[in-house]
Each structure stands twice: as structure tokens, then as C-alpha cells.
C-alpha atoms as a PDB file:
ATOM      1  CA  UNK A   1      11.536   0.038  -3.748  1.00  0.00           C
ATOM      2  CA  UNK A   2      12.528   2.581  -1.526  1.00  0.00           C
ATOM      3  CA  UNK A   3      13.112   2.344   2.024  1.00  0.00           C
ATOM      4  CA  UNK A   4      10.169   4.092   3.957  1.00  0.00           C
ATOM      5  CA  UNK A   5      10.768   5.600   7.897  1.00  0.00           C
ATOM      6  CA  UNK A   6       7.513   6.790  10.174  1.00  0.00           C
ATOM      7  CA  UNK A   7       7.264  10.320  10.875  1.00  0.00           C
ATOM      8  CA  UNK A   8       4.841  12.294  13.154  1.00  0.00           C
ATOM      9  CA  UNK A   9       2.905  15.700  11.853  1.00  0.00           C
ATOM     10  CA  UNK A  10       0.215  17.666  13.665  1.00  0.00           C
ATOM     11  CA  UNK A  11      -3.385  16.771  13.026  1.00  0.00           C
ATOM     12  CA  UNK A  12      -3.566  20.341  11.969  1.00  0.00           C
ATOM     13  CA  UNK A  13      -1.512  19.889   8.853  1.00  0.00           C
ATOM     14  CA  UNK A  14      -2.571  16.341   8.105  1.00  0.00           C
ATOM     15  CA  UNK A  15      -6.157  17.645   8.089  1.00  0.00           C
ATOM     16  CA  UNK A  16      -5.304  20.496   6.330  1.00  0.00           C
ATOM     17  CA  UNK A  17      -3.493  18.700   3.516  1.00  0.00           C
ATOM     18  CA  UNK A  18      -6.385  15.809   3.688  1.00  0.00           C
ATOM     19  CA  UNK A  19      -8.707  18.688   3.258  1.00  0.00           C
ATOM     20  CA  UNK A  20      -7.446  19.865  -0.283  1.00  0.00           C
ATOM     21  CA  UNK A  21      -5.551  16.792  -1.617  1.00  0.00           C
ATOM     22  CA  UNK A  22      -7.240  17.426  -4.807  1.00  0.00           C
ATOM     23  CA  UNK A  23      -6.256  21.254  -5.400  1.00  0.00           C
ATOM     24  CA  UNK A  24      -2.711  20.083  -3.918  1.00  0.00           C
ATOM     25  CA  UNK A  25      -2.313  18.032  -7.112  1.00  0.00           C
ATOM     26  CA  UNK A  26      -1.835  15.004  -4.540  1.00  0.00           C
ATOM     27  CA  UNK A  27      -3.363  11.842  -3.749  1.00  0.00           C
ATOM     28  CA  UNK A  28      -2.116  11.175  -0.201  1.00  0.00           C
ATOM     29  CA  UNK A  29      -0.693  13.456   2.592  1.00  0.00           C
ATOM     30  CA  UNK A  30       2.408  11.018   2.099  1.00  0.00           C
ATOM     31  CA  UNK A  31       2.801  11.792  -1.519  1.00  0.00           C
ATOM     32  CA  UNK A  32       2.577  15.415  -0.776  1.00  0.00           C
ATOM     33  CA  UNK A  33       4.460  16.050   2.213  1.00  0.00           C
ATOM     34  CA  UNK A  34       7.604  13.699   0.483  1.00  0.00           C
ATOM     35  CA  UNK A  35       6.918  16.261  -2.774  1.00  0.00           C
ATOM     36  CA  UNK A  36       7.163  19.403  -1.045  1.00  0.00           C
ATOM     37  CA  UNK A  37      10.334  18.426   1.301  1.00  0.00           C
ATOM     38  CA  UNK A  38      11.909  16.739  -2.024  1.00  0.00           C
ATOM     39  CA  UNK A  39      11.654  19.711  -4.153  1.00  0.00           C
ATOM     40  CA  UNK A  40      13.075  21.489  -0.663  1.00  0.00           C
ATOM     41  CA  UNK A  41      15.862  19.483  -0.651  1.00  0.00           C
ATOM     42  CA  UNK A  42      16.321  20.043  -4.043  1.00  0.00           C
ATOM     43  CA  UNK A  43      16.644  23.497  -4.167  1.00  0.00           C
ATOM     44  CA  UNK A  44      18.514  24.261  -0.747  1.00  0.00           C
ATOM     45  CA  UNK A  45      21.232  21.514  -2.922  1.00  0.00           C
ATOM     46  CA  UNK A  46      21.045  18.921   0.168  1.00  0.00           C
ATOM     47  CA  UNK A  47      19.068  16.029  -2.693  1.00  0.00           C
ATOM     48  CA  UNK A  48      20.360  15.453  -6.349  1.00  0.00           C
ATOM     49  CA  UNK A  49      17.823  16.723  -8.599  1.00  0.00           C
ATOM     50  CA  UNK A  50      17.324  13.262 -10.087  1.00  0.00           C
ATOM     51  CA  UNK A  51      17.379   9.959  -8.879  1.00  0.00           C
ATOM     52  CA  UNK A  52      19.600   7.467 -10.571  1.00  0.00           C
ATOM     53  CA  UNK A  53      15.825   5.848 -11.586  1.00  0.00           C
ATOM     54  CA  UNK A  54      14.901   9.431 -12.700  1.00  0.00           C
ATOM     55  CA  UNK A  55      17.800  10.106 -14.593  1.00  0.00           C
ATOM     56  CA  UNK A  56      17.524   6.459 -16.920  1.00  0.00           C
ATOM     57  CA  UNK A  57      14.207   7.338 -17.484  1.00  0.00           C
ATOM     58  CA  UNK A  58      15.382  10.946 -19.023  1.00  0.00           C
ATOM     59  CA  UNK A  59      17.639   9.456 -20.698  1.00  0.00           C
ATOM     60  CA  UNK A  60      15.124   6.889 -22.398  1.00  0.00           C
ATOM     61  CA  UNK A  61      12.558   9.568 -22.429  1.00  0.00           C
ATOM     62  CA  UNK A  62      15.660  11.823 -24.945  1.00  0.00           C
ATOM     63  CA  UNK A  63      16.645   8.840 -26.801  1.00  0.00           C
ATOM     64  CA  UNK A  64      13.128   7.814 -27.925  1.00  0.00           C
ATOM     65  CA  UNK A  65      12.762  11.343 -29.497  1.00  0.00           C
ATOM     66  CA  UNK A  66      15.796  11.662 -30.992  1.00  0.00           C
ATOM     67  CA  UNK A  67      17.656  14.304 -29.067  1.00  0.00           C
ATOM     68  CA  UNK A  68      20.492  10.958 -28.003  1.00  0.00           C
ATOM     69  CA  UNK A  69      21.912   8.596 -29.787  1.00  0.00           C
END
């Protein structure tokens, strides 16, 4: 499992983010907020785009159809 820190928001973005967790495509302000700073991270090229987890499970994901061997 991955490590997990505390981090402090505004109540005006928790609520906001609380407030339309379902048209966010989220079920927690935690799984959004990490989301939207991953895919962040991503792009700006400061984060790999896959974990090594991420990447195995590609990998399976292409073998299993037939595009590995």
C-alpha cells in the first residue's frame, strides 16, 4: 500500500468537491483531489505516467489479448 501524508484544503473546495462527487466521476474528495494533481504531475513530466503496479497490469492487460507474447 502506499504511503499516505495529511494535507489541509479550504472548506470551500472540500465542500465544493463534496458537493458534486458524483458528476466529478469520484467517490471521495481524497480520490479526486490525488486524481487531478496526479494527472498534473503527469503532464507538467514531474510523475511517470505509470506506476510500476500500473505498468504490470498493462502488460497483463496486452498479453491476455494477444498484442505480447
Amino acid at each position: 500500500m502506499t504511503k499516505r501524508r495529511e494535507i489541509h484544503l479550504s472548506e470551500e473546495v472540500v465542500r465544493a468537491i463534496e458537493e458534486h462527487l458524483a458528476e466529478l466521476s469520484a467517490g471521495s474528495v481524497e480520490e479526486y483531489v490525488e486524481a487531478v494533481l496526479r494527472e498534473r504531475l503527469r503532464r507538467e513530466g514531474y510523475l511517470e505516467a505509470y506506476t510500476p503496479e500500473e505498468e504490470r497490469e498493462v502488460t497483463r492487460r496486452l498479453r491476455d489479448l494477444g498484442y505480447l507474447d
